[in-house]
N, C-alpha and C. Protein backbone atom coordinates (compact mmCIF):
# COMPACT_ATOMS: atom_id res chain seq x y z
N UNK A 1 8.64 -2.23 3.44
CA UNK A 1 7.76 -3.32 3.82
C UNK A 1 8.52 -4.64 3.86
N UNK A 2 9.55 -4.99 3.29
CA UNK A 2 10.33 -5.90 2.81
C UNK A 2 10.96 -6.31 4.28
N UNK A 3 11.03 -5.43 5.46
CA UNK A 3 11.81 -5.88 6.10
C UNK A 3 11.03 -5.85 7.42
N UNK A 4 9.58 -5.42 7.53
CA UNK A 4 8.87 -6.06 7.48
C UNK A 4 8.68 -7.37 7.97
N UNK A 5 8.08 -8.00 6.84
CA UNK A 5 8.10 -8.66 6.11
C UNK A 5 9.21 -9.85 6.58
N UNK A 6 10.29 -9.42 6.36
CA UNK A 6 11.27 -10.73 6.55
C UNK A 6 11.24 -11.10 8.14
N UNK A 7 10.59 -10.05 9.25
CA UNK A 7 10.77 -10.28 10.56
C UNK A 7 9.29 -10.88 11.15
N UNK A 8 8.17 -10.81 10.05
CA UNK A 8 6.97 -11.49 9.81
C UNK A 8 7.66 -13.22 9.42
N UNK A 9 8.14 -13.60 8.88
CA UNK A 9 8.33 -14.70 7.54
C UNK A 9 9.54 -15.38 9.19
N UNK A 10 10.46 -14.89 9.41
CA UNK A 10 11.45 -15.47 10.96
C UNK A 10 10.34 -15.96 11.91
N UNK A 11 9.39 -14.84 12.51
CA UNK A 11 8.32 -15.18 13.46
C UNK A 11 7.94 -16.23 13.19
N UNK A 12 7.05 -16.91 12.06
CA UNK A 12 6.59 -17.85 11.50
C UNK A 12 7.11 -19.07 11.33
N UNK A 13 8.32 -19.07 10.76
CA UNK A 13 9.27 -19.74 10.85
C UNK A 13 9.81 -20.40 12.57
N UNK A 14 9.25 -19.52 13.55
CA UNK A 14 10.30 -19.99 15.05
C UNK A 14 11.59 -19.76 14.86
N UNK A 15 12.19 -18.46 13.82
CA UNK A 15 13.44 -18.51 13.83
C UNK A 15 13.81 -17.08 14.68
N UNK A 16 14.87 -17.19 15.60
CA UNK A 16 15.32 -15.64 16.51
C UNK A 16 15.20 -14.60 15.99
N UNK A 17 14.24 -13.20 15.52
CA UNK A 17 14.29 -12.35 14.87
C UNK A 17 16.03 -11.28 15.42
N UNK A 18 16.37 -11.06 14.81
CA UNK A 18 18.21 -10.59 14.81
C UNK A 18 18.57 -10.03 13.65
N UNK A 19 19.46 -9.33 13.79
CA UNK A 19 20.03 -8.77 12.47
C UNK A 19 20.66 -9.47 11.69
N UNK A 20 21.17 -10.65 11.90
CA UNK A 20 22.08 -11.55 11.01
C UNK A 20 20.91 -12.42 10.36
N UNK A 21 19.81 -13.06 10.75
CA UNK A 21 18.61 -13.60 10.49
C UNK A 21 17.99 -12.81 9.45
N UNK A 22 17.80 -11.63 9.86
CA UNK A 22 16.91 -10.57 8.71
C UNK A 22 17.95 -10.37 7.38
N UNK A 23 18.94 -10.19 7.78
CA UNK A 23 19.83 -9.66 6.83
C UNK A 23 19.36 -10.83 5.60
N UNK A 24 20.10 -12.38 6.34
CA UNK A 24 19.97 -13.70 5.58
C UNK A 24 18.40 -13.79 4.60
N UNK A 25 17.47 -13.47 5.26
CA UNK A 25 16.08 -13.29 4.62
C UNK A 25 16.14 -12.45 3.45
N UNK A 26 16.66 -11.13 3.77
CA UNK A 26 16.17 -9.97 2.68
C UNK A 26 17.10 -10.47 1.48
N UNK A 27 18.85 -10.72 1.96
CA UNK A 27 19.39 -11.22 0.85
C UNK A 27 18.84 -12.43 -0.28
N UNK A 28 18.14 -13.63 0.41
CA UNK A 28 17.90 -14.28 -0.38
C UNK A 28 16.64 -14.39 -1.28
N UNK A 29 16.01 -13.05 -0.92
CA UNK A 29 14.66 -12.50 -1.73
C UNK A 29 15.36 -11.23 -2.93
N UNK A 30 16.04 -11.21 -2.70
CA UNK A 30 17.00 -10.29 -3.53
C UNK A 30 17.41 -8.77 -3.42
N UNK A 31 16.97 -8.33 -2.35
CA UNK A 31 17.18 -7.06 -1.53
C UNK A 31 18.40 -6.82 -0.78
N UNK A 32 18.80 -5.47 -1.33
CA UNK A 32 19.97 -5.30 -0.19
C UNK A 32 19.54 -4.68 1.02
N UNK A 33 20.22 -5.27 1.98
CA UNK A 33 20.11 -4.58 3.17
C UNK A 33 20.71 -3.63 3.54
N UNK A 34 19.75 -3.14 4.18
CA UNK A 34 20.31 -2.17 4.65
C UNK A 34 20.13 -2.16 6.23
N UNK A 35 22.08 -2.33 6.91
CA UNK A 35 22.00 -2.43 8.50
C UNK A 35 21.06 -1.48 9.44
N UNK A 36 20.97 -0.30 8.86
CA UNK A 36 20.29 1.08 9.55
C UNK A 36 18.80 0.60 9.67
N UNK A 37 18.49 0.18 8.51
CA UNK A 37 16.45 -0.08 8.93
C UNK A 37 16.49 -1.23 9.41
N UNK A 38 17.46 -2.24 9.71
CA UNK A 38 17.17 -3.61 10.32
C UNK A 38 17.23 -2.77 11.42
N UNK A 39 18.32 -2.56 12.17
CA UNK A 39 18.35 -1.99 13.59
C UNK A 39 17.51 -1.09 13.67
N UNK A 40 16.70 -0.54 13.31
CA UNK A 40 15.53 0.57 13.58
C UNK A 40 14.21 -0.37 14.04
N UNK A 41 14.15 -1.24 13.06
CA UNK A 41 12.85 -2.01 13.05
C UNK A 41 12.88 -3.24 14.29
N UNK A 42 14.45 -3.61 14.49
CA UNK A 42 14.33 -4.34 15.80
C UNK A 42 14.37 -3.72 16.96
N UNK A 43 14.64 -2.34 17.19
CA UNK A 43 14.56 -1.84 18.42
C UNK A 43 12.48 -1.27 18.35
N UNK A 44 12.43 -1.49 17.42
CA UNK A 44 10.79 -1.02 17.27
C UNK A 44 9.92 -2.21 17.45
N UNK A 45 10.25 -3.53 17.03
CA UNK A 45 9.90 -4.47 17.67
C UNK A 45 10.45 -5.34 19.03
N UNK A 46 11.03 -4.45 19.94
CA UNK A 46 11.70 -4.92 21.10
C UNK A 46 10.42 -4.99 22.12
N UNK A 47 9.94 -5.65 22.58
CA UNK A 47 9.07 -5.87 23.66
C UNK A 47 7.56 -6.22 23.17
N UNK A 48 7.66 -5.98 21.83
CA UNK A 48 6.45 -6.26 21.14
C UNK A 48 5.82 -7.49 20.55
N UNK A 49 4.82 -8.23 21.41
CA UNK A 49 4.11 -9.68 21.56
C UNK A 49 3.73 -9.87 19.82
N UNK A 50 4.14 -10.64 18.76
CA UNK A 50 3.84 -10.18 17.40
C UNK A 50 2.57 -11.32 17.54
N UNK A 51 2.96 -11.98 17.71
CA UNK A 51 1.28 -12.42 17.60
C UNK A 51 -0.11 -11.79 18.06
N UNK A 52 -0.11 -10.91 19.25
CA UNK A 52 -0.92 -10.24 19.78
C UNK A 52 -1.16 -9.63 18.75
N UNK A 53 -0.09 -9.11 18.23
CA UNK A 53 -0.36 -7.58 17.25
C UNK A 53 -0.62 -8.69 15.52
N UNK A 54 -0.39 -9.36 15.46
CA UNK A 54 -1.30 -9.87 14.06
C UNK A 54 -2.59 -10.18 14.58
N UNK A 55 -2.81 -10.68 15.70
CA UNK A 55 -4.18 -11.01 15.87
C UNK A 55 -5.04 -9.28 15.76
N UNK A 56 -4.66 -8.33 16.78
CA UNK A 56 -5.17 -7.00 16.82
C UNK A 56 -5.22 -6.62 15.29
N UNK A 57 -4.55 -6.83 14.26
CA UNK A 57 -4.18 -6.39 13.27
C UNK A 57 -5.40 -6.59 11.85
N UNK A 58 -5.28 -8.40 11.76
CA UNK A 58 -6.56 -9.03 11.70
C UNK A 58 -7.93 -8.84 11.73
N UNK A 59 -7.77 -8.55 12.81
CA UNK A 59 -9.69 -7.31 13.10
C UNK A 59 -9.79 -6.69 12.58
N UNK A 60 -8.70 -5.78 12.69
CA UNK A 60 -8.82 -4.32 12.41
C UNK A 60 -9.71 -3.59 11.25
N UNK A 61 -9.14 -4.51 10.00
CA UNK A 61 -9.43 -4.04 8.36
C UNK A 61 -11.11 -4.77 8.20
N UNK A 62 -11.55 -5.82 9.02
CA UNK A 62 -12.68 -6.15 9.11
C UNK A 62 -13.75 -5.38 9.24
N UNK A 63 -13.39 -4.12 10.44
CA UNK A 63 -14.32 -3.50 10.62
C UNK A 63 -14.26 -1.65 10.84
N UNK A 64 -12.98 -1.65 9.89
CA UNK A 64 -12.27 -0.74 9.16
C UNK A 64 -13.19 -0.14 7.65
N UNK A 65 -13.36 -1.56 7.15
CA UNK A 65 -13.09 -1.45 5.42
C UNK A 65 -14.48 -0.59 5.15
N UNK A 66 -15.67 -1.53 5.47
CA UNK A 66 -16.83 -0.59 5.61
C UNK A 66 -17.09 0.95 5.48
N UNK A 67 -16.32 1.33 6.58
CA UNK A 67 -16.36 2.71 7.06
C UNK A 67 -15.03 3.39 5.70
N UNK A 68 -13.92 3.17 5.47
CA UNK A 68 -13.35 3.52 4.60
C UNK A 68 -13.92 3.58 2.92
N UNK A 69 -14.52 2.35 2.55
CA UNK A 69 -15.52 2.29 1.57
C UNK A 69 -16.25 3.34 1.59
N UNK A 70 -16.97 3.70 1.94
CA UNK A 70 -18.08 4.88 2.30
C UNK A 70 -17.44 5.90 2.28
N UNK A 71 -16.39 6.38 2.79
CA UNK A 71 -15.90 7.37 2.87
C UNK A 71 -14.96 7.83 1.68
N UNK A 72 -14.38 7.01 1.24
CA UNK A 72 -13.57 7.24 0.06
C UNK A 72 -14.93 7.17 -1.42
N UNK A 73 -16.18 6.79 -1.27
CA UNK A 73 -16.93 7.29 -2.27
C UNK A 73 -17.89 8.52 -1.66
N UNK A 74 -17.88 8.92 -0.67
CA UNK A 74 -18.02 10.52 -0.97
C UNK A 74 -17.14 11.33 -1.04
N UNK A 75 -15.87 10.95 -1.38
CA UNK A 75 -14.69 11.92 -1.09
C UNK A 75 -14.43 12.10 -2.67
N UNK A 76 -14.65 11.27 -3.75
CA UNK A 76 -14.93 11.15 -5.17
C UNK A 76 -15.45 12.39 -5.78
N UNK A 77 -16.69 12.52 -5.40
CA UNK A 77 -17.46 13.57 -5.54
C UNK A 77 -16.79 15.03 -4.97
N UNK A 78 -16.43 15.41 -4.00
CA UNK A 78 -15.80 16.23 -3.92
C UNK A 78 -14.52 16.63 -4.33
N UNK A 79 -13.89 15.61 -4.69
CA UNK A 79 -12.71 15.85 -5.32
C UNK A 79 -13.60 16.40 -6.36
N UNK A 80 -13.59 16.16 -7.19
CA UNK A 80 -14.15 16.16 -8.53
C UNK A 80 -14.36 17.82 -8.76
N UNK A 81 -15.27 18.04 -7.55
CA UNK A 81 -16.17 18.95 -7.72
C UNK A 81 -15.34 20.34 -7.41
N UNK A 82 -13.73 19.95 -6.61
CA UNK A 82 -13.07 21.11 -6.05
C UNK A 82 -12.11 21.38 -7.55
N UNK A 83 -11.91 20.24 -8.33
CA UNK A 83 -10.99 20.14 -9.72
C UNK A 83 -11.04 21.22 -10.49
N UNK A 84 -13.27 20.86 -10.32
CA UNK A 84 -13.89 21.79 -11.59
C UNK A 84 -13.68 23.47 -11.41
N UNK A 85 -13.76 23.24 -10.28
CA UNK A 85 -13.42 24.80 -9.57
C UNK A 85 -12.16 25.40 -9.59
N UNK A 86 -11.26 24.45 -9.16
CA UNK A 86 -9.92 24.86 -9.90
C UNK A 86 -9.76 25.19 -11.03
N UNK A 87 -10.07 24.53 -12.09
CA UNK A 87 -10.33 24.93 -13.71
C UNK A 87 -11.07 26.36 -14.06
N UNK A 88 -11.97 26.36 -13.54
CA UNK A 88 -12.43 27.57 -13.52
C UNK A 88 -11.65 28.66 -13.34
N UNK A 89 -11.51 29.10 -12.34
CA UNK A 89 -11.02 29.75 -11.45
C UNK A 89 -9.47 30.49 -12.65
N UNK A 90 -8.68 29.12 -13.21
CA UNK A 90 -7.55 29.29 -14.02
C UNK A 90 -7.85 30.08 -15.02
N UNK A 91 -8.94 29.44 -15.42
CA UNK A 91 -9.90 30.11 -17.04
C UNK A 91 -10.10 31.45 -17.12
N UNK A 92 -10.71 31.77 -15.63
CA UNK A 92 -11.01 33.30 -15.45
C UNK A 92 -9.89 34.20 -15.70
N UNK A 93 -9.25 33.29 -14.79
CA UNK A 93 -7.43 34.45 -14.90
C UNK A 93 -7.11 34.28 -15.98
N UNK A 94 -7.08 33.28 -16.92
CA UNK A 94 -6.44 33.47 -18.31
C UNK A 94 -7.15 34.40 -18.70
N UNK A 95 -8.62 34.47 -18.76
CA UNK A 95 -9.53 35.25 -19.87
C UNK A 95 -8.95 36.76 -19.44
N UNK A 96 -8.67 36.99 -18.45
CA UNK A 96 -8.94 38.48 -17.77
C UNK A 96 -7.64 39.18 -18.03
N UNK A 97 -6.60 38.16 -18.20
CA UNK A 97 -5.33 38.42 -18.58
C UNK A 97 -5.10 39.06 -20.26
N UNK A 98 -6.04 38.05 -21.10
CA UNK A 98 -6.31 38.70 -22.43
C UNK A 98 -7.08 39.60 -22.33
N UNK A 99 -7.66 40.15 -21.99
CA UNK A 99 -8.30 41.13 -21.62
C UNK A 99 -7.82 42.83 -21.67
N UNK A 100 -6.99 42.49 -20.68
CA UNK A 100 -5.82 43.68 -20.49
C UNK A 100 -5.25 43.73 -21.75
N UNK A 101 -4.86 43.18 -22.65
CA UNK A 101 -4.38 42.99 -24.04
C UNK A 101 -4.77 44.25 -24.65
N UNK A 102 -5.57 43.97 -24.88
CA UNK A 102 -6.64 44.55 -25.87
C UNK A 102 -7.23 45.87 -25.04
N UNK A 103 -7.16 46.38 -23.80
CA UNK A 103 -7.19 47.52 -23.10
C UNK A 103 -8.66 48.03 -23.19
């Protein structure tokens, strides 16, 4: 995220997003760079309008969160409920295992 991040923080700035630019950023936040994910992340942002995409971005979780809320509290319940079943399920095989023991 950090690097990212540092090509977010250049944008903002009006400074040329570049590898010598990013590098300068991550170093002075205390991160080493690494040349391989700078050049990955600038050929991934090559043609890409970043303001468009913070604005698109922006929305997004607005009318995202709702629907994720809701969904991650019925997903609670089923977790839960697949756990108990797992437990079970272990219990049986242990019991059945002592079982054979004793013949």
């Amino acid at each position: 995220m950090e690097y990212v991040y540092s090509a977010l923080l250049l944008h903002k700035a009006g400074q040329e997003i570049n590898e010598k630019n990013m590098e300068a950023v991550l170093t002075a936040a205390g991160v080493k760079a690494d040349k391989g994910r700078i050049k990955a992340l600038l050929a991934a942002l090559e043609g890409v309008d970043i303001d468009e995409a913070l604005k698109s971005a922006a929305a997004m979780p607005v009318a995202a969160a709702p629907a994720a809320g809701a969904g991650a509290a019925e997903a609670a319940p089923a977790a839960e409920e697949e756990k108990k079943e797992e437990e079970e399920e272990k219990e049986e095989e242990f019991t059945a295992g002592l079982g054979s023991l004793f013949g």
